[in-house]
Protein backbone atom coordinates (compact mmCIF):
# COMPACT_ATOMS: atom_id res chain seq x y z
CA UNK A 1 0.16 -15.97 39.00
CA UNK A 2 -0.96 -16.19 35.19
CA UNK A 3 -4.49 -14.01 34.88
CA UNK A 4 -5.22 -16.30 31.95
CA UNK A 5 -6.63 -19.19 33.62
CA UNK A 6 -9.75 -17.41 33.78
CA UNK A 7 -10.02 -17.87 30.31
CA UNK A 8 -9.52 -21.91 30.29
CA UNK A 9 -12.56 -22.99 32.27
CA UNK A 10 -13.82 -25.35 29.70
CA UNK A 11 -10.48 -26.73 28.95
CA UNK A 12 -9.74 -27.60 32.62
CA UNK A 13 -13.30 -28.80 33.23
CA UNK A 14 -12.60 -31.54 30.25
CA UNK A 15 -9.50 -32.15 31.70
CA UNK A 16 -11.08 -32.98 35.26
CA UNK A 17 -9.28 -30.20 37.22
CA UNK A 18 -11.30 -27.90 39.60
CA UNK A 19 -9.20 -24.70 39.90
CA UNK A 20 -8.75 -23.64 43.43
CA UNK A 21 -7.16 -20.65 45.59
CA UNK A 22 -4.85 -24.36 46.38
CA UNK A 23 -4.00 -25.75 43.10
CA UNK A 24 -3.39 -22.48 40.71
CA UNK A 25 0.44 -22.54 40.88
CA UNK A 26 0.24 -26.24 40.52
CA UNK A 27 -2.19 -26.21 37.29
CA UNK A 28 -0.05 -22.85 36.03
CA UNK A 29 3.46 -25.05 36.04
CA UNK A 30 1.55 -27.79 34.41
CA UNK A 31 0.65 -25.69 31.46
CA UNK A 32 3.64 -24.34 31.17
CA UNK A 33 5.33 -27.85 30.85
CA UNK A 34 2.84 -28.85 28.36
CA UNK A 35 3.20 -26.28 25.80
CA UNK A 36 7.06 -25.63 26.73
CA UNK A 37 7.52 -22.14 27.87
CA UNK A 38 9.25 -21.86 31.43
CA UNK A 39 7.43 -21.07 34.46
CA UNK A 40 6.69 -17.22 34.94
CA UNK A 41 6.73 -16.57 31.54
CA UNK A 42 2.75 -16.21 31.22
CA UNK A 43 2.77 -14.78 28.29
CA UNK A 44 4.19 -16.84 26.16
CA UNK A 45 2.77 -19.56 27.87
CA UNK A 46 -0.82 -17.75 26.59
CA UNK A 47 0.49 -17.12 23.45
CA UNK A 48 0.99 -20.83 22.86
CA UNK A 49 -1.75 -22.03 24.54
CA UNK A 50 -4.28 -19.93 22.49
CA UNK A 51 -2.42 -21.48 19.85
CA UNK A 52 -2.84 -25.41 20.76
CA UNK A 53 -7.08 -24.22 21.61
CA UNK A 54 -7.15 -22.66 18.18
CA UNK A 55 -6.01 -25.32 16.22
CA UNK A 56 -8.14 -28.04 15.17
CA UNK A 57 -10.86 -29.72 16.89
CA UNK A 58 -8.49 -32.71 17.45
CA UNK A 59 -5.91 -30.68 18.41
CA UNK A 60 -7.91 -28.97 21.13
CA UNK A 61 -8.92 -32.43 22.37
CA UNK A 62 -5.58 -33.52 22.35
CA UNK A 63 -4.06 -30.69 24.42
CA UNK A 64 -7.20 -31.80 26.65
CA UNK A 65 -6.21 -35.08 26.79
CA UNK A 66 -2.36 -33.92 27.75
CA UNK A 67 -3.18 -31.74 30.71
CA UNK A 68 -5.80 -34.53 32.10
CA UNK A 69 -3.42 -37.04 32.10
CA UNK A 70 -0.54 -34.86 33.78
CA UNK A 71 -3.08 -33.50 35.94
CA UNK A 72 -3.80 -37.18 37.26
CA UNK A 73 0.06 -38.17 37.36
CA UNK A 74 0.70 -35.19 39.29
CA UNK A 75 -1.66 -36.27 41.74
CA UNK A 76 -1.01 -39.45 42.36
């Protein structure tokens, strides 16, 4: 299970996700389909995500913006 959710509070609180003991693997395999790395592969799945937070304001929000909405279509 990828240690680097830790590190992506904020992001998930904008997003509307509360990370439980429940939900990691589920919130994990959703990064990893948003920034394109295959599951298990954490760290290149960190490596890019530090990437898409880095960016730009807008680009930050966008990312955001991604994971809410497959967050909420996940869950439907």
């Amino acid at each position: 299970m990828s240690c680097y959710l830790r590190h992506l509070k904020e992001e998930l609180a904008a997003a509307n996700i509360q990370l439980t003991s429940a939900n990691r693997r589920q919130v994990d395999q959703l990064l990893h389909q948003l920034v394109g790395v295959p599951y298990k592969d954490c760290s290149a799945a960190w490596k890019k995500i530090k990437e898409e937070l880095r960016g730009e304001p807008e680009r930050r929000a966008e990312f955001v913006a991604h994971l809410r909405a497959m967050w909420a279509a996940s869950n439907q």
